[in-house]
Structure formats: structure tokens, C-alpha cells
Protein backbone atom coordinates (compact mmCIF):
# COMPACT_ATOMS: atom_id res chain seq x y z
CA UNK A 1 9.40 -13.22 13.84
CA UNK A 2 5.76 -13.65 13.85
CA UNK A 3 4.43 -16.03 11.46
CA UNK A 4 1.52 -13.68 10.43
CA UNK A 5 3.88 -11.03 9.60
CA UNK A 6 5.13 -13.51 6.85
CA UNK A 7 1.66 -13.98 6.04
CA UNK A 8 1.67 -17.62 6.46
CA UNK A 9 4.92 -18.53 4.60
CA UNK A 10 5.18 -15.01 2.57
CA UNK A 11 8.16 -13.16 2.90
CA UNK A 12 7.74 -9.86 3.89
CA UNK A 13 10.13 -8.49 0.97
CA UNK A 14 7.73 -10.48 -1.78
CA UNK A 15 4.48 -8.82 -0.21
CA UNK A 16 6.17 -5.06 -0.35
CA UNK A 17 7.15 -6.30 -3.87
CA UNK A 18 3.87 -7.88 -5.16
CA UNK A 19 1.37 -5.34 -3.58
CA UNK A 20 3.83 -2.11 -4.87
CA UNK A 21 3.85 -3.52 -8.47
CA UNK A 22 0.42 -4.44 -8.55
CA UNK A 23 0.03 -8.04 -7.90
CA UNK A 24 -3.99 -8.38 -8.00
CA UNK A 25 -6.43 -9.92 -5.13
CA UNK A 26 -9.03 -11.84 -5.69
CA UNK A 27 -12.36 -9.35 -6.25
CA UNK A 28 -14.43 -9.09 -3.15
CA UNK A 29 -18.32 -10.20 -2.77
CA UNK A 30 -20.20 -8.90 -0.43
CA UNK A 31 -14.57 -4.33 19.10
CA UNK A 32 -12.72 -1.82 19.15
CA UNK A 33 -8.87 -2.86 20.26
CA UNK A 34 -5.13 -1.47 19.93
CA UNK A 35 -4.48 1.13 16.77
CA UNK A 36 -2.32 0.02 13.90
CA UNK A 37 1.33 1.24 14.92
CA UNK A 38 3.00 2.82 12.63
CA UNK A 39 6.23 1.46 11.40
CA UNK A 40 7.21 4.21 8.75
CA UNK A 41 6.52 6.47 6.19
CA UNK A 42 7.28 9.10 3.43
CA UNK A 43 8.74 12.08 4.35
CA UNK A 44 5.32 13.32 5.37
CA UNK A 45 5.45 16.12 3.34
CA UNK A 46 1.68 18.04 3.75
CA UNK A 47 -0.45 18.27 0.70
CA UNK A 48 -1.90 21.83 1.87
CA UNK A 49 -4.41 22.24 -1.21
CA UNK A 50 -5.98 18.44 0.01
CA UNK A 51 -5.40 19.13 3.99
CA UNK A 52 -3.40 15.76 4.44
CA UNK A 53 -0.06 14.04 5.17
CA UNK A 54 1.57 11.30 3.15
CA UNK A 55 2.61 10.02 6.86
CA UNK A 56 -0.70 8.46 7.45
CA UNK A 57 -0.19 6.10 4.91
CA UNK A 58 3.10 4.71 5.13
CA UNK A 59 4.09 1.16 6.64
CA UNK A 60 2.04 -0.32 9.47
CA UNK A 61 1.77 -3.12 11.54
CA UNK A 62 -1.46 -4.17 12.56
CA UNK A 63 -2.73 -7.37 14.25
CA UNK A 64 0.27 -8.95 13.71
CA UNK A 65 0.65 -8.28 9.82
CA UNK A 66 2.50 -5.63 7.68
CA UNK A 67 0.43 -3.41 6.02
CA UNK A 68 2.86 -2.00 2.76
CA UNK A 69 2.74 1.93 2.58
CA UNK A 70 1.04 3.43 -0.39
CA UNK A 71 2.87 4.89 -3.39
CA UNK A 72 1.19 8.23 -3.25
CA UNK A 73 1.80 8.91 -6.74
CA UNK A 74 -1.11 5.53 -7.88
CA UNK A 75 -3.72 7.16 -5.47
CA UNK A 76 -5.62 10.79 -6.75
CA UNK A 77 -4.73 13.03 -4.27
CA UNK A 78 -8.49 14.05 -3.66
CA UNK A 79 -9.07 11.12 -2.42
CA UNK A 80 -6.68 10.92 0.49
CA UNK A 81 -8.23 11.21 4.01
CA UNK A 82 -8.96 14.58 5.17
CA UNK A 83 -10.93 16.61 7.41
CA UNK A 84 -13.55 18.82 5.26
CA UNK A 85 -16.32 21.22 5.79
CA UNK A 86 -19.23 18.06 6.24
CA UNK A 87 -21.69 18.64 3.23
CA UNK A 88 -24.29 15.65 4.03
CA UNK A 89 -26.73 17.61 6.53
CA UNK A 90 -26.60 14.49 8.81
CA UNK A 91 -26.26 14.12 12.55
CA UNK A 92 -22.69 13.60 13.93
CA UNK A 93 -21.38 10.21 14.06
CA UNK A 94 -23.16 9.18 10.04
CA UNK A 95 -21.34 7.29 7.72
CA UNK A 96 -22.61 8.56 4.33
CA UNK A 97 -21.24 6.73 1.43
CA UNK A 98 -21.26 8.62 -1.83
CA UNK A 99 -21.08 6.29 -4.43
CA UNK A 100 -20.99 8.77 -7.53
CA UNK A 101 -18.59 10.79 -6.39
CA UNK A 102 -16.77 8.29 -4.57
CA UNK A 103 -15.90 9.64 -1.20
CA UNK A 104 -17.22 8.33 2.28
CA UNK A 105 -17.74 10.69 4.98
CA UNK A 106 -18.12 10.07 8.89
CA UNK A 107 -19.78 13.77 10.30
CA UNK A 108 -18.45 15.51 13.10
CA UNK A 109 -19.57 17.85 15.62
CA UNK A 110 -18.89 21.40 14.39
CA UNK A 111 -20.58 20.95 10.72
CA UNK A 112 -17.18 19.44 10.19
CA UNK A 113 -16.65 15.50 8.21
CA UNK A 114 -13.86 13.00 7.61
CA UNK A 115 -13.84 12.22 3.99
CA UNK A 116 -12.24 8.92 2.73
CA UNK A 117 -11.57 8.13 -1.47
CA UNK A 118 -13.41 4.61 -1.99
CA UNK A 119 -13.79 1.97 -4.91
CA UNK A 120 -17.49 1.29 -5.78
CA UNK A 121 -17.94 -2.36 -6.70
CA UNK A 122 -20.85 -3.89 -8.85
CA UNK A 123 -22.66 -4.63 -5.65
CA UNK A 124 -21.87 -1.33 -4.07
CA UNK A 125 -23.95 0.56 -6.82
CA UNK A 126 -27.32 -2.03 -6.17
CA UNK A 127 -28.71 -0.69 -2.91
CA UNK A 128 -29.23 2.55 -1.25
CA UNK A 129 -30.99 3.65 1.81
CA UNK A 130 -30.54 4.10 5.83
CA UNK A 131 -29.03 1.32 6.98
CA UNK A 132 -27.10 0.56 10.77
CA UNK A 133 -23.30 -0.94 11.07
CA UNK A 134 -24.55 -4.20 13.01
CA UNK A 135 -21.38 -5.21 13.86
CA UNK A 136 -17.50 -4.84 12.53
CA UNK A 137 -14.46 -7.50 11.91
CA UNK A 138 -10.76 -6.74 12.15
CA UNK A 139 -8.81 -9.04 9.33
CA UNK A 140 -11.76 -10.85 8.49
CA UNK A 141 -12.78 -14.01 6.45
CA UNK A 142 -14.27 -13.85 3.00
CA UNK A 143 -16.42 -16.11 1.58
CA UNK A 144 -17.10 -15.68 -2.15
CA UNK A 145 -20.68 -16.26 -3.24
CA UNK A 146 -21.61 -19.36 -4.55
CA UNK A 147 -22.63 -17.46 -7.81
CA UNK A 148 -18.71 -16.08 -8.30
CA UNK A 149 -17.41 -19.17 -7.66
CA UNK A 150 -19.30 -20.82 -10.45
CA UNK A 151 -18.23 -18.32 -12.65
CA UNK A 152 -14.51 -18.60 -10.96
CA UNK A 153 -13.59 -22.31 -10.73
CA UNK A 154 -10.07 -21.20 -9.23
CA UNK A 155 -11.94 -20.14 -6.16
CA UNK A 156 -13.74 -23.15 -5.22
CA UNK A 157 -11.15 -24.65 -2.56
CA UNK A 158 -13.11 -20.89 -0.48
CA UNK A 159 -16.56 -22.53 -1.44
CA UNK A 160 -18.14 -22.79 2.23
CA UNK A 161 -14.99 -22.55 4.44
CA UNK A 162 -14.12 -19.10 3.21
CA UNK A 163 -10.60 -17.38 3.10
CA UNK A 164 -8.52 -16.77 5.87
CA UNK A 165 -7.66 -13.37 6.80
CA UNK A 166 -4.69 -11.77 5.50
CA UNK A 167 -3.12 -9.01 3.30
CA UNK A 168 -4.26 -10.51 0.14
CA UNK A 169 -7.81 -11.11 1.42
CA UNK A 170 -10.37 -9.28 -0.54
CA UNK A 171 -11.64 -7.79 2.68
CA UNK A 172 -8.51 -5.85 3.27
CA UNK A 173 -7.80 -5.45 7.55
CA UNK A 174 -11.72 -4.75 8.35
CA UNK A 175 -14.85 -4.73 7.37
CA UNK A 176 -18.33 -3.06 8.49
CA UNK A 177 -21.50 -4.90 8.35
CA UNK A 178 -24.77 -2.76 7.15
CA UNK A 179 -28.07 -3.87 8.26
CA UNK A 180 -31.54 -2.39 7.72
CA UNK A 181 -34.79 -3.42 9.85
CA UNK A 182 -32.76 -5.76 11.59
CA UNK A 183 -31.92 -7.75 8.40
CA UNK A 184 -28.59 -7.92 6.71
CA UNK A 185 -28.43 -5.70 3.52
CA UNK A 186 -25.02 -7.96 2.33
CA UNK A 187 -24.02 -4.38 2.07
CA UNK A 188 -19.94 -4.49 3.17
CA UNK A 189 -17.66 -1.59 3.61
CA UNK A 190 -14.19 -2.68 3.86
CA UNK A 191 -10.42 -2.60 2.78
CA UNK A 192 -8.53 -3.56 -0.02
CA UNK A 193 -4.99 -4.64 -0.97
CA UNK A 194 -5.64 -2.77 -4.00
CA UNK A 195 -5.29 0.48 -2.93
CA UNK A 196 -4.54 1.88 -6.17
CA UNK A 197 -8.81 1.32 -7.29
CA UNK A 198 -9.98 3.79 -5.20
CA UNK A 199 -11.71 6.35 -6.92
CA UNK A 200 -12.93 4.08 -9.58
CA UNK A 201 -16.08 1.98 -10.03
CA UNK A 202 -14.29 -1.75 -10.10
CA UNK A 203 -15.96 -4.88 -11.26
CA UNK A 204 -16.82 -6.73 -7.94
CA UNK A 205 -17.29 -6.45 -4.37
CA UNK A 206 -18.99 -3.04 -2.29
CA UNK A 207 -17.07 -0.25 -0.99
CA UNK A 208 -13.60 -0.64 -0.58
CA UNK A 209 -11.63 1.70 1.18
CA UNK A 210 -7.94 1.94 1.29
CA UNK A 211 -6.54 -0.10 3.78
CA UNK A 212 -5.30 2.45 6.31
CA UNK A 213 -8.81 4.47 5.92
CA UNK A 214 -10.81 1.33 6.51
CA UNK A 215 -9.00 1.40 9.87
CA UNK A 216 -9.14 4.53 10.76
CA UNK A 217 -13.05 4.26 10.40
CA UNK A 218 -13.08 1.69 11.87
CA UNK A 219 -11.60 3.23 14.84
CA UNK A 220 -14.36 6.02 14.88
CA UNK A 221 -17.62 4.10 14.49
CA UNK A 222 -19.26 2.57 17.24
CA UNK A 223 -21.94 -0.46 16.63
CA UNK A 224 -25.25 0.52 15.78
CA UNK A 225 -23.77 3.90 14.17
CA UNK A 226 -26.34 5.16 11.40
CA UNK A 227 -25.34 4.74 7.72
CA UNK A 228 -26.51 6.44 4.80
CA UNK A 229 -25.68 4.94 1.24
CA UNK A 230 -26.84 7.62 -1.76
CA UNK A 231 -26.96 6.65 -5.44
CA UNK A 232 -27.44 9.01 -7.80
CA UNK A 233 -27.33 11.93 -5.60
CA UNK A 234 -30.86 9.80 -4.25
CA UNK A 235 -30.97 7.77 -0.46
């Protein structure tokens, strides 16, 4: 079997175990290739009054690691990913992150929007504006802050070398990179192992998007794609 579906030495049954009963990540700071295949899922049942399909979030493999399905019943169903009627106003192809409300939404030709549930992070409520996705990471590193890690001894042995990618990285499978006049806003949407946050504000990190969502955006969004990040109903 491939070593990174153990996770480098982590049985697959202890990561379906530990992520379905909770076991927490660390909190997050802040090219397009093959789709995630799809291993299993629920019975698929349709949720009519959302628009969705428990099927889009069962098992998957991606880049060589198991992504655990979701227990539907920890997630709000609002916040499940669904095609809606787009209410932003922006051009087609926007990412518009909604941070009181906390949905994301990538707009569509037709007045029509793909909205995603997200967690909001500490960081993800300090900035606002127009913004580009510079550039994108599948299963990426994460380097806490030097701040967090004085405040966190445990994490110091990720002081400057970072954490490798995995399913108990903060980052979750991907990541998006904002960046405004050609500077970097340290602005981060991205996954989470913690699926079960979304839809509340947590206590670190950006905007965290369910695994499978993060990837499914990720799919959609070119580099260079325009972003729009409102607080208080304000860009």
C-alpha cells in the first residue's frame, strides 16, 4: 500500500477513528492536476430543501492520501455545497468570502453561484478588500507563526521547517494564496481536518473550508482569479 495512505506510519483504521470522533489538529495561521477519486459514500440520499447530495462527501482518495467521509449529522446542512441563485453582483469566476454569514461563493455565468459553509478564524475576520488568488498548493506545508509558537511551545520542532503535508495538517488538502497590489495579504483559504467547525468563528487560522469543498474550489479557480473578502456586510 502506499505509504502516504498510512499517513507516514498511521493506520488508515486510526485516522477514520481519530478524525470521526474528533481528534483535534493543530489551529492553522495564516496547478491544476487529477480530481480526488472517490472511494465511497453514504447512501447519497438528496437533501432537496439544501439542493445537495451526501455522496459528495464521502471517502476519497486524493494525492495519495485518504480523505475520511463526513458524518453529515456534525455539519449544518446549510452549509453543504450547493448551487444557489449568486447574490454577490460580481463578475463570473469571483470568489467572495462572506465572513458573517459564513458561506463562500465562486459566481457563475447565468446569475447563478457555488456556495461553500466555511470556519472564520481570528485572522480571517482582520482584513477585507479585493484581493487576487496568486497562486494555489495541493497538500501543502504549514508553518506556524513565530508569534503562535511562542505562545505554543509544543509546536516549536515546525519553527522554520514547517509541517509536512498530510491529513492532520492545519491546511487541510489545499490552500489558496490572496494577494493585493502584488503583495501578499497572509490572507489563506484552505481545508481543514476539522470539518465539523465550519459554520463557526474558531480561534485561529483564516477560512477553512471543508476538506472536499476546498478541493472542489480548488478545481474551479484559475490563478489570478479575483477575490472579494466582506466583513460586516462592508469590502
Amino acid at each position: 500500500m502506499n505509504d502516504k495512505l498510512l499517513d507516514r506510519g498511521i493506520s488508515r483504521r486510526h485516522l477514520l477513528l481519530g478524525l470521526g470522533l474528533g481528534a483535534t489538529a493543530l489551529a492553522a495561521g495564516c496547478t491544476t492536476g487529477p480530481r480526488a477519486r472517490i472511494l465511497g459514500s453514504y447512501d447519497g440520499a438528496v437533501q432537496p430543501e439544501y439542493g445537495g447530495s451526501l455522496s459528495m462527501y464521502g471517502p476519497i482518495e486524493d494525492g495519495g492520501y485518504l480523505i475520511p467521509g463526513i458524518n453529515p449529522k456534525r455539519v449544518d446542512p446549510r452549509f453543504f455545497r450547493q448551487e444557489v441563485a449568486d447574490p454577490t453582483g460580481e463578475a463570473p469566476g469571483t470568489v467572495v468570502i462572506d465572513t458573517n454569514n459564513f458561506y463562500a461563493y465562486f459566481t457563475e455565468p447565468g446569475g447563478r453561484a457555488m456556495r461553500y459553509g466555511i470556519g472564520v478564524g481570528r485572522d480571517g475576520f482582520s482584513w477585507s478588500g479585493r484581493a487576487v488568488m496568486q497562486w494555489k498548493r495541493k497538500w501543502p506545508r504549514w508553518t506556524p507563526p513565530n508569534e503562535m509558537i511562542d505562545r505554543q511551545p509544543e509546536l516549536e520542532p515546525y519553527r522554520n521547517v514547517g509541517m509536512d503535508p498530510g491529513l492532520m495538517n492545519p491546511l487541510g488538502a489545499r490552500a489558496l494564496y490572496l494577494f493585493q497590489n502584488g503583495k501578499d495579504t497572509l490572507y489563506r483559504l484552505h481545508g481543514t481536518p476539522q470539518y465539523w467547525t465550519i459554520g463557526t468563528a474558531v480561534s485561529s487560522g483564516c477560512v477553512r473550508f471543508m476538506n472536499h469543498d476546498i478541493i472542489d474550489l480548488y478545481e474551479r479557480v484559475p490563478n489570478g482569479a479575483p477575490v472579494v473578502v466582506i466583513q460586516n456586510g462592508m469590502v
